[in-house]
PDB file of N, CA and C in Angstrom:
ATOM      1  N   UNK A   1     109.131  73.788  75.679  1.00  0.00           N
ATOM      2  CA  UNK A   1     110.260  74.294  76.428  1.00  0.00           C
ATOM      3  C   UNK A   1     111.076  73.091  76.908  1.00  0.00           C
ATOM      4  N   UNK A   2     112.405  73.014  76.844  1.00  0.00           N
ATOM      5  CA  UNK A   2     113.270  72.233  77.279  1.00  0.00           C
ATOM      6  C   UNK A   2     113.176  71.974  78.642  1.00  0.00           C
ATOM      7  N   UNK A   3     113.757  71.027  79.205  1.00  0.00           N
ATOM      8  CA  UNK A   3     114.642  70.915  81.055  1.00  0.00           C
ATOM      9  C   UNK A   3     115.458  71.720  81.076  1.00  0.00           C
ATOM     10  N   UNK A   4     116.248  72.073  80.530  1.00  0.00           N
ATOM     11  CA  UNK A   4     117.283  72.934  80.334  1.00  0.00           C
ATOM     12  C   UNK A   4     116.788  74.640  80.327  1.00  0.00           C
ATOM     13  N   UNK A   5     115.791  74.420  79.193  1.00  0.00           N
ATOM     14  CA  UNK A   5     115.306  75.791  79.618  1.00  0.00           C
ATOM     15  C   UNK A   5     114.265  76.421  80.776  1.00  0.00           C
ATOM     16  N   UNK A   6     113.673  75.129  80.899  1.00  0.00           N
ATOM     17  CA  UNK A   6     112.925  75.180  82.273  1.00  0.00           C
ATOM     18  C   UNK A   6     113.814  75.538  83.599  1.00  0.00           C
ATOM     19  N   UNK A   7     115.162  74.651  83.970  1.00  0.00           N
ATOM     20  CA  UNK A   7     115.702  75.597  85.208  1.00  0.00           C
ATOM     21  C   UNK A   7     116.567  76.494  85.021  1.00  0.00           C
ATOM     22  N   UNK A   8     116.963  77.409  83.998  1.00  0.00           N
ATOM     23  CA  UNK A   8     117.387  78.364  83.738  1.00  0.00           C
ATOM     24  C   UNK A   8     116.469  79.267  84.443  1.00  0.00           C
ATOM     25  N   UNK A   9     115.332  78.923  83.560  1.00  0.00           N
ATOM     26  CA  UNK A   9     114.124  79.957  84.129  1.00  0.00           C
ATOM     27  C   UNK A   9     113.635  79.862  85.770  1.00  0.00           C
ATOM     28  N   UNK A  10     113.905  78.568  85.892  1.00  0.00           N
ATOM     29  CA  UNK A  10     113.537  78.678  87.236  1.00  0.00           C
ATOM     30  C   UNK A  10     114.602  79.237  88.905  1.00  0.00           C
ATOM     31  N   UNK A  11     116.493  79.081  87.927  1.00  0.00           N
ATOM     32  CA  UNK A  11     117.096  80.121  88.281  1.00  0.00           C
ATOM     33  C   UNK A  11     116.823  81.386  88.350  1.00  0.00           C
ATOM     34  N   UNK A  12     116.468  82.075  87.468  1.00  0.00           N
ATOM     35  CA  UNK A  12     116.794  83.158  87.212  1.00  0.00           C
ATOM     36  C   UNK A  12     115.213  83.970  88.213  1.00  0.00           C
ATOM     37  N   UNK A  13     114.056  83.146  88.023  1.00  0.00           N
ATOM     38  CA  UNK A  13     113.017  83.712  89.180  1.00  0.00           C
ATOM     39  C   UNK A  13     113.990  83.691  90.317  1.00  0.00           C
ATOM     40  N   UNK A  14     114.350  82.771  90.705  1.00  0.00           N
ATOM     41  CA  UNK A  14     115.257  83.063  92.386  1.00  0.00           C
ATOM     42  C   UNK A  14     116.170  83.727  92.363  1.00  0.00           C
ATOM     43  N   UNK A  15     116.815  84.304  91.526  1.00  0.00           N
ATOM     44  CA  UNK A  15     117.863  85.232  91.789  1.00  0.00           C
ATOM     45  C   UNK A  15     116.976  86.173  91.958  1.00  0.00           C
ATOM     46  N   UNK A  16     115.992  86.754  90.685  1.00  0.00           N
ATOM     47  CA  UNK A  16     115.270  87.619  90.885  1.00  0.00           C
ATOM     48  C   UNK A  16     114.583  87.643  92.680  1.00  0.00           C
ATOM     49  N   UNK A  17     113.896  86.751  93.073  1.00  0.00           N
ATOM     50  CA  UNK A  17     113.252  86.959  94.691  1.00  0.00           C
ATOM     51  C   UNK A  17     114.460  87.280  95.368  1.00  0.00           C
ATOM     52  N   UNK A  18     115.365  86.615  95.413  1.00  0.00           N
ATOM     53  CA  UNK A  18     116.537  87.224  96.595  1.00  0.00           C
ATOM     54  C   UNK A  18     117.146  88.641  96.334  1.00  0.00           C
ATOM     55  N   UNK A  19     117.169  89.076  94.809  1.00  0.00           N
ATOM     56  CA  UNK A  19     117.355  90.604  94.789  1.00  0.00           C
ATOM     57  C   UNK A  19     116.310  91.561  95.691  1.00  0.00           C
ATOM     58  N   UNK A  20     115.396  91.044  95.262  1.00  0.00           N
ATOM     59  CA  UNK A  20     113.984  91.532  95.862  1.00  0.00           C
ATOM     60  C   UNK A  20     114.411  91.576  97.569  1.00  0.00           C
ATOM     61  N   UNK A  21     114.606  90.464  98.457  1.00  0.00           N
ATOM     62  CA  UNK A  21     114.697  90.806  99.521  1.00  0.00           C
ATOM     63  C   UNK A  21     115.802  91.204 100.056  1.00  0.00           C
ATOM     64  N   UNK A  22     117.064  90.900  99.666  1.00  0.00           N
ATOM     65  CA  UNK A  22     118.251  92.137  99.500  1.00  0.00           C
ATOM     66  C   UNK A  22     117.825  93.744  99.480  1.00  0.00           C
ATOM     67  N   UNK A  23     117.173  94.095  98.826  1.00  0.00           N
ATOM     68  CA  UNK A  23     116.779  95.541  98.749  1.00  0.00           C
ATOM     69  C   UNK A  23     115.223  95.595  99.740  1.00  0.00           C
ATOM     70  N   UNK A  24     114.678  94.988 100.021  1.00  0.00           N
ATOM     71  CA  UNK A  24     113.864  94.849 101.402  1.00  0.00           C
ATOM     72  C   UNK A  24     114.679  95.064 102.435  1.00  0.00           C
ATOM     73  N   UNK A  25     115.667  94.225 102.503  1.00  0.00           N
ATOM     74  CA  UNK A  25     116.814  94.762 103.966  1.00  0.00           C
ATOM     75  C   UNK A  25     117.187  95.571 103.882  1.00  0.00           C
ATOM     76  N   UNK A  26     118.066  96.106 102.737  1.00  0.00           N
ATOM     77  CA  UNK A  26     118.951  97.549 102.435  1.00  0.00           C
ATOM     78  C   UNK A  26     117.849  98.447 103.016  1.00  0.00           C
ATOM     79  N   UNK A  27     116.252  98.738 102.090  1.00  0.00           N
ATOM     80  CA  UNK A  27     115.682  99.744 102.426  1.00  0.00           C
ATOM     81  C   UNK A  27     115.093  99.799 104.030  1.00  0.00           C
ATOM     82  N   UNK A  28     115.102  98.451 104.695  1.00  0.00           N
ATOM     83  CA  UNK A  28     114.814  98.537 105.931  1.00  0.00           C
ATOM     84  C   UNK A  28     115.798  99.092 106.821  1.00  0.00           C
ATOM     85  N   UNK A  29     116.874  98.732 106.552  1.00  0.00           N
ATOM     86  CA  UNK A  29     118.484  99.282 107.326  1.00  0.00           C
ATOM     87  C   UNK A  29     118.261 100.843 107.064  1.00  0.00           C
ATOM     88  N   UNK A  30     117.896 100.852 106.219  1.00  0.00           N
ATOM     89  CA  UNK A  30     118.353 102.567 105.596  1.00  0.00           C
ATOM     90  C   UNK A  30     117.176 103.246 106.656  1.00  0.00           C
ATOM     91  N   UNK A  31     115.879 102.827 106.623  1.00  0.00           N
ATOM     92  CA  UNK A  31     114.830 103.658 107.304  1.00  0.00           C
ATOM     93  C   UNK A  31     114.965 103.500 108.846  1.00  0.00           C
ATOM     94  N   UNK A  32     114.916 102.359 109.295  1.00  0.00           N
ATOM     95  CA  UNK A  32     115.792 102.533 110.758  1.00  0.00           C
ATOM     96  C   UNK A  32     116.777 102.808 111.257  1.00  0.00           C
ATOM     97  N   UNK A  33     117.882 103.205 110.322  1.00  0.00           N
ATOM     98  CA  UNK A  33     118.841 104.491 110.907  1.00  0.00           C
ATOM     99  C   UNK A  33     118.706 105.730 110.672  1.00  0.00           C
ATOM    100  N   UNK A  34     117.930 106.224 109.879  1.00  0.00           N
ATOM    101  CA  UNK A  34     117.499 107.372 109.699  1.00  0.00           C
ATOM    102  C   UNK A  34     116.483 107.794 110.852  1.00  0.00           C
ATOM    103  N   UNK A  35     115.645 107.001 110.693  1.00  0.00           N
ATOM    104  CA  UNK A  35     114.590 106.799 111.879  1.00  0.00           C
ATOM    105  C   UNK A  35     115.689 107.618 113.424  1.00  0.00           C
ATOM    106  N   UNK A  36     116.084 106.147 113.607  1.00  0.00           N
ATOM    107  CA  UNK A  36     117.277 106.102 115.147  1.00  0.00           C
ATOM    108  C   UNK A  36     118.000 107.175 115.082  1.00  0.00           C
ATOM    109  N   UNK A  37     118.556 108.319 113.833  1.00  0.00           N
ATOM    110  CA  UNK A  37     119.595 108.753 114.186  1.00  0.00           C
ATOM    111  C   UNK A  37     119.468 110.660 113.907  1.00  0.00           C
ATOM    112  N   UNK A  38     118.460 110.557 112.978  1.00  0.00           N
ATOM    113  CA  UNK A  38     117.775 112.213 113.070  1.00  0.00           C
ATOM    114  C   UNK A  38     116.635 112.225 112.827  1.00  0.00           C
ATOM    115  N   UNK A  39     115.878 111.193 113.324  1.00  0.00           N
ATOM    116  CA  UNK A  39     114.051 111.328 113.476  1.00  0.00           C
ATOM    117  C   UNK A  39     113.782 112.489 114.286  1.00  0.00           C
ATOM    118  N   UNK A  40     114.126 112.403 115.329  1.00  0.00           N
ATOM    119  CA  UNK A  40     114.051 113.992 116.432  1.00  0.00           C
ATOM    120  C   UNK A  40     113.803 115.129 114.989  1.00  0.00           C
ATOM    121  N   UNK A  41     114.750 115.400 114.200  1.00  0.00           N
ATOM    122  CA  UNK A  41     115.078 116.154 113.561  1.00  0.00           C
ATOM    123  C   UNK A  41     114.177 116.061 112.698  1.00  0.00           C
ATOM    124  N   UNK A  42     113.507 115.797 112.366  1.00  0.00           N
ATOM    125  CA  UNK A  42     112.646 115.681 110.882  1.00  0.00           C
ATOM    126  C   UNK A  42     111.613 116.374 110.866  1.00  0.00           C
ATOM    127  N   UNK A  43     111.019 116.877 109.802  1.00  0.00           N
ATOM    128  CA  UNK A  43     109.679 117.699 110.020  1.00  0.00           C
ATOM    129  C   UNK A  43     108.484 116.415 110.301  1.00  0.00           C
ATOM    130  N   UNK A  44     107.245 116.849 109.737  1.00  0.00           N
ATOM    131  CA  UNK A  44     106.261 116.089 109.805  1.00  0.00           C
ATOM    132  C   UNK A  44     106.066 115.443 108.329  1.00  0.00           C
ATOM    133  N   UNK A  45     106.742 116.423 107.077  1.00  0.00           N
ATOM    134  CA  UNK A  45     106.629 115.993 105.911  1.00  0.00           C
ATOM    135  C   UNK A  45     107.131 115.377 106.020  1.00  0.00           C
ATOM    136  N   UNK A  46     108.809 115.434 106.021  1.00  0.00           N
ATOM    137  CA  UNK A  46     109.697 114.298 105.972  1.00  0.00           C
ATOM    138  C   UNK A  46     109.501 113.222 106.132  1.00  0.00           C
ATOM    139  N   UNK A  47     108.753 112.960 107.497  1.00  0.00           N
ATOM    140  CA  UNK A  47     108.376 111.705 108.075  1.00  0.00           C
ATOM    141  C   UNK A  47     107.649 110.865 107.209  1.00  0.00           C
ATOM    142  N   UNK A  48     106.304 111.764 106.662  1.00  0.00           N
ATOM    143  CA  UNK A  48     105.956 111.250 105.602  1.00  0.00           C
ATOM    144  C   UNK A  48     106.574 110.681 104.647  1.00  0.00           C
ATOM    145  N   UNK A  49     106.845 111.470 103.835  1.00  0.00           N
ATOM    146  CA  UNK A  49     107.636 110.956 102.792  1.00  0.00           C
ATOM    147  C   UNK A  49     108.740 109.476 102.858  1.00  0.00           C
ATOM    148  N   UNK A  50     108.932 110.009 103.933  1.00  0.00           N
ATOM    149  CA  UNK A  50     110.444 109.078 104.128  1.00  0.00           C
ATOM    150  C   UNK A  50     109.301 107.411 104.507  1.00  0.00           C
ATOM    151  N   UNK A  51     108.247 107.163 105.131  1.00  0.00           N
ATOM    152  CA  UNK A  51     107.305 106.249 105.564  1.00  0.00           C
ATOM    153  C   UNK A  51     106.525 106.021 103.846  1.00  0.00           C
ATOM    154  N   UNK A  52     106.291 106.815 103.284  1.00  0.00           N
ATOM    155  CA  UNK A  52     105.863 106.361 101.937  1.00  0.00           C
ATOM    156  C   UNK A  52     106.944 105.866 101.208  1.00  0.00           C
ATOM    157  N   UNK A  53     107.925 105.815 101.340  1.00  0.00           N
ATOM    158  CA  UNK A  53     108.970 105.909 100.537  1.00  0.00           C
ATOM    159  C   UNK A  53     109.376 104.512 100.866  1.00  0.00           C
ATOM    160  N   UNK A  54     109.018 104.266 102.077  1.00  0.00           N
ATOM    161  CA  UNK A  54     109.682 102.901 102.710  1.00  0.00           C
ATOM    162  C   UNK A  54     108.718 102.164 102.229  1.00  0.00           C
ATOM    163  N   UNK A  55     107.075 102.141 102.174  1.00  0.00           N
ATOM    164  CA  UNK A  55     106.355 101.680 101.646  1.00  0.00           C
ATOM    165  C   UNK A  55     106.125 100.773 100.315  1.00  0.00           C
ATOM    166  N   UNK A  56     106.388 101.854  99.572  1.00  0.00           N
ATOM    167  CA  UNK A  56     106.711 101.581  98.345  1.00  0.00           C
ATOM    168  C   UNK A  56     107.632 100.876  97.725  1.00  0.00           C
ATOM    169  N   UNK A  57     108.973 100.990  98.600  1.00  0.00           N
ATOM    170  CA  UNK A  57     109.475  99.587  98.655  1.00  0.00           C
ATOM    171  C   UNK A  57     110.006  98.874  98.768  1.00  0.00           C
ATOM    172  N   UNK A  58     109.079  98.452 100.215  1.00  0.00           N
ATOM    173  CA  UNK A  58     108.902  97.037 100.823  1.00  0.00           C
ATOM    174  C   UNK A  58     107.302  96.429  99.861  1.00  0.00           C
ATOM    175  N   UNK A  59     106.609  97.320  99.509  1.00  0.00           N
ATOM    176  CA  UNK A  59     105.292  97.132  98.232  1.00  0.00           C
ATOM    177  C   UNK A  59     106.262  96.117  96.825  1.00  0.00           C
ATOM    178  N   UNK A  60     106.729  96.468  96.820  1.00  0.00           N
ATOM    179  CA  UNK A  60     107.888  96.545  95.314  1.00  0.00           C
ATOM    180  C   UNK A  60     108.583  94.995  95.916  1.00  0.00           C
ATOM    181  N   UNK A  61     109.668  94.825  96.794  1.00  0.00           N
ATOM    182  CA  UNK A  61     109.751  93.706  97.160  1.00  0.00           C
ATOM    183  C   UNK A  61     108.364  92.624  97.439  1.00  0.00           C
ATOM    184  N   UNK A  62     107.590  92.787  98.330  1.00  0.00           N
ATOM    185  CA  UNK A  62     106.805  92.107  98.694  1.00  0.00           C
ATOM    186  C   UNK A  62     106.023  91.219  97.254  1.00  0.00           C
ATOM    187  N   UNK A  63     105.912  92.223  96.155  1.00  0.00           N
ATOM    188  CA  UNK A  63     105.172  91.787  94.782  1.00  0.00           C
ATOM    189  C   UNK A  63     105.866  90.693  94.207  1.00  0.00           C
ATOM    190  N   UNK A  64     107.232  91.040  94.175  1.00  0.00           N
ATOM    191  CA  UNK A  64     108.476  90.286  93.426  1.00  0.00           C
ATOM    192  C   UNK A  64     108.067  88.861  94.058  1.00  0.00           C
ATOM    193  N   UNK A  65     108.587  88.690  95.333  1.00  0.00           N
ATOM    194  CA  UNK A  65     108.093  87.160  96.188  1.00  0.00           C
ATOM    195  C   UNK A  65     106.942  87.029  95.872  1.00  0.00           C
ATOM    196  N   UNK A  66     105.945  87.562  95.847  1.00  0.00           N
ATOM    197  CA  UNK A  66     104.433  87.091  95.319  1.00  0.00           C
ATOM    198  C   UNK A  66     104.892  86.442  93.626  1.00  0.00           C
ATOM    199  N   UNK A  67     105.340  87.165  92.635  1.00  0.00           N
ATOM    200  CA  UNK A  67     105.605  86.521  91.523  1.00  0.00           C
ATOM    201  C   UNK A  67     106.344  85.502  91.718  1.00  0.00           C
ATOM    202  N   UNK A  68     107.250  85.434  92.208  1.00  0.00           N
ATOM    203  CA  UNK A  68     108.483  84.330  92.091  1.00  0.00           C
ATOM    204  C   UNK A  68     107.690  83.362  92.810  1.00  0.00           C
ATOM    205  N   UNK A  69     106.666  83.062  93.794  1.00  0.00           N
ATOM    206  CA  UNK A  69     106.005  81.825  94.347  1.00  0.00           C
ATOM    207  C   UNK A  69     104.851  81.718  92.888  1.00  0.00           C
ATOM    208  N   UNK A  70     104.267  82.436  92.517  1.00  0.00           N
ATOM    209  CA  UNK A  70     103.558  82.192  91.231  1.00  0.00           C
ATOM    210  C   UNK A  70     103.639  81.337  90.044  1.00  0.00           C
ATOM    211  N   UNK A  71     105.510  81.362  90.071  1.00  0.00           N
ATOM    212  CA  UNK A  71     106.444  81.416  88.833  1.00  0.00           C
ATOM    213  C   UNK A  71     106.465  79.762  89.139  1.00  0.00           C
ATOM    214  N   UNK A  72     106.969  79.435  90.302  1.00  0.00           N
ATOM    215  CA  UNK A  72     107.347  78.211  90.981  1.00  0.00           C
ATOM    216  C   UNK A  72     106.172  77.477  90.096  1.00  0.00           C
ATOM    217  N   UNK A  73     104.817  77.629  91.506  1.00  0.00           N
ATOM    218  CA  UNK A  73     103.740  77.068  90.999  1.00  0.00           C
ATOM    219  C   UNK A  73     103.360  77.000  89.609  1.00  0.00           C
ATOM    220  N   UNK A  74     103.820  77.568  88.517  1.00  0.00           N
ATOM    221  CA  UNK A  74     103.079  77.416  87.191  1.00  0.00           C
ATOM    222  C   UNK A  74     104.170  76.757  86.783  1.00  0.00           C
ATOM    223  N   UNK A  75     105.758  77.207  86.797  1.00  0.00           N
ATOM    224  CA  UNK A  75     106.493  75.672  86.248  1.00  0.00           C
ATOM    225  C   UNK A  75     106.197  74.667  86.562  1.00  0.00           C
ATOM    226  N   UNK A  76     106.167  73.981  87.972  1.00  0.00           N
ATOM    227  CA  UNK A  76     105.379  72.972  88.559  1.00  0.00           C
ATOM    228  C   UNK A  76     104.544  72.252  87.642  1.00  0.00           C
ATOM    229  N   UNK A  77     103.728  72.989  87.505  1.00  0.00           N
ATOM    230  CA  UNK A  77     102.641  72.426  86.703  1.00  0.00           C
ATOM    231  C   UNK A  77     102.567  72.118  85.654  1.00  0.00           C
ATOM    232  N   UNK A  78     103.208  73.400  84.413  1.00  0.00           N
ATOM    233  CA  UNK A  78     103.562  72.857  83.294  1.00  0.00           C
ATOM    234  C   UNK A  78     104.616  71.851  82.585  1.00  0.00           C
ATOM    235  N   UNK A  79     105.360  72.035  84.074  1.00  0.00           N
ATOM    236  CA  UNK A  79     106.711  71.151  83.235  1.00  0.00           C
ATOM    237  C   UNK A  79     107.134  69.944  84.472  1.00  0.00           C
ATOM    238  N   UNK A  80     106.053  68.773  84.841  1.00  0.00           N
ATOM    239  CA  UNK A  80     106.539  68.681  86.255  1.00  0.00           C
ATOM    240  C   UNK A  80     107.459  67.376  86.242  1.00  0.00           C
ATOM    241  N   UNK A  81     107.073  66.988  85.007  1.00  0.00           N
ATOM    242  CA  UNK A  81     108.632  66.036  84.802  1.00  0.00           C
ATOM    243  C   UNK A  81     110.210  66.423  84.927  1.00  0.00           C
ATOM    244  N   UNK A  82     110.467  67.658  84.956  1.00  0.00           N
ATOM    245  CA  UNK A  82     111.827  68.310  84.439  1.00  0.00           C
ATOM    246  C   UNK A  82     112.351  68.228  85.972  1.00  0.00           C
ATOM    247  N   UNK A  83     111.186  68.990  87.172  1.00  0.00           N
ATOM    248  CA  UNK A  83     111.629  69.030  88.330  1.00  0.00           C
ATOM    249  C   UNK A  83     111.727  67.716  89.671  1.00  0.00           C
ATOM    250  N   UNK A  84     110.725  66.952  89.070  1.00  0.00           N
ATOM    251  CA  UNK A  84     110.729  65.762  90.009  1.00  0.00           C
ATOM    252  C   UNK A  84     111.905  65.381  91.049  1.00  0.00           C
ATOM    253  N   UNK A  85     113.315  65.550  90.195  1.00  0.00           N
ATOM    254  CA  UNK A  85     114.108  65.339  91.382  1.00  0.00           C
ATOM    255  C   UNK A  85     114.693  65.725  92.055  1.00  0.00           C
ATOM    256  N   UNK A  86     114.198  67.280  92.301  1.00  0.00           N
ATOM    257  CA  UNK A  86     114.681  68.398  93.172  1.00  0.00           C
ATOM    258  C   UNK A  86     114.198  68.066  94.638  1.00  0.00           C
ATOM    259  N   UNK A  87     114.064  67.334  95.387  1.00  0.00           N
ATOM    260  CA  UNK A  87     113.762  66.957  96.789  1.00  0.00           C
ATOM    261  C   UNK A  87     113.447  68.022  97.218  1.00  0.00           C
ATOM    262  N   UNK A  88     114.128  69.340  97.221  1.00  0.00           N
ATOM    263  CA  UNK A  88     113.411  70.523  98.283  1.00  0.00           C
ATOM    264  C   UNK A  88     112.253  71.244  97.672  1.00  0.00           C
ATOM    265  N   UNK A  89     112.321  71.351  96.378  1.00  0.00           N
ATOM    266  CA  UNK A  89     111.625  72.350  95.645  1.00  0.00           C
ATOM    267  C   UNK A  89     110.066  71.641  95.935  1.00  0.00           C
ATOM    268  N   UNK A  90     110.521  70.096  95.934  1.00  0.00           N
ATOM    269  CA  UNK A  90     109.122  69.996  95.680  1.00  0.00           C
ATOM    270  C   UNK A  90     108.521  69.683  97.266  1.00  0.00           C
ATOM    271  N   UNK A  91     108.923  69.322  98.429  1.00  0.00           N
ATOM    272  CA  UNK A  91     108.883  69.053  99.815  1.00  0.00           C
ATOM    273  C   UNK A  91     108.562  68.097 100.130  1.00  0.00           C
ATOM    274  N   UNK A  92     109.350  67.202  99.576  1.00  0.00           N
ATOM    275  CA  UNK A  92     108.906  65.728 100.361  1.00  0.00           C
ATOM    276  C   UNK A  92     110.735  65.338 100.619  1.00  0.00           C
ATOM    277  N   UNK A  93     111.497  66.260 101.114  1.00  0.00           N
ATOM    278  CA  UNK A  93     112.065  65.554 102.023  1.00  0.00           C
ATOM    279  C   UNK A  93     112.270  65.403 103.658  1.00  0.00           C
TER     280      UNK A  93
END
């Protein structure tokens, strides 16, 4: 694999994690106004549902960041000449 193709790839994991927590916020915004604004109103299913629903995903985000730190660590490793002079990626500044 190239340098070139190495931070493509290593773009494209981080776009991927920040989609991931973009839609972690959206679905968090969404369940605490629903929550705040006709929870009174809801049955007991609903509640359910609507708490599994949130579950599933913030589950779904949470995995994505688990891969994308995975992704890091195994480029790292396989390719660690390509990244050397990324100062943050690697934390020694």
């Amino acid at each position: 694999m190239t340098g070139a193709e190495v931070l493509e790839l290593f773009g494209a994991y981080g776009q991927g994690a920040q989609t991931a927590l973009t839609i972690y916020i959206s679905i968090t915004f969404g369940y605490l106004a629903t929550a705040y604004f006709v929870g009174y109103q809801l049955t007991t299913i609903q509640v359910c549902t609507g708490s599994v629903l949130y579950l599933v995903g913030v589950g779904a985000a949470f995995l994505n960041q688990v891969v994308y730190t995975q992704s890091q660590f195994k480029i790292l490793d396989s390719v660690p000449n390509v990244l050397q002079d990324l100062t943050l990626i690697q934390g020694d500044f």
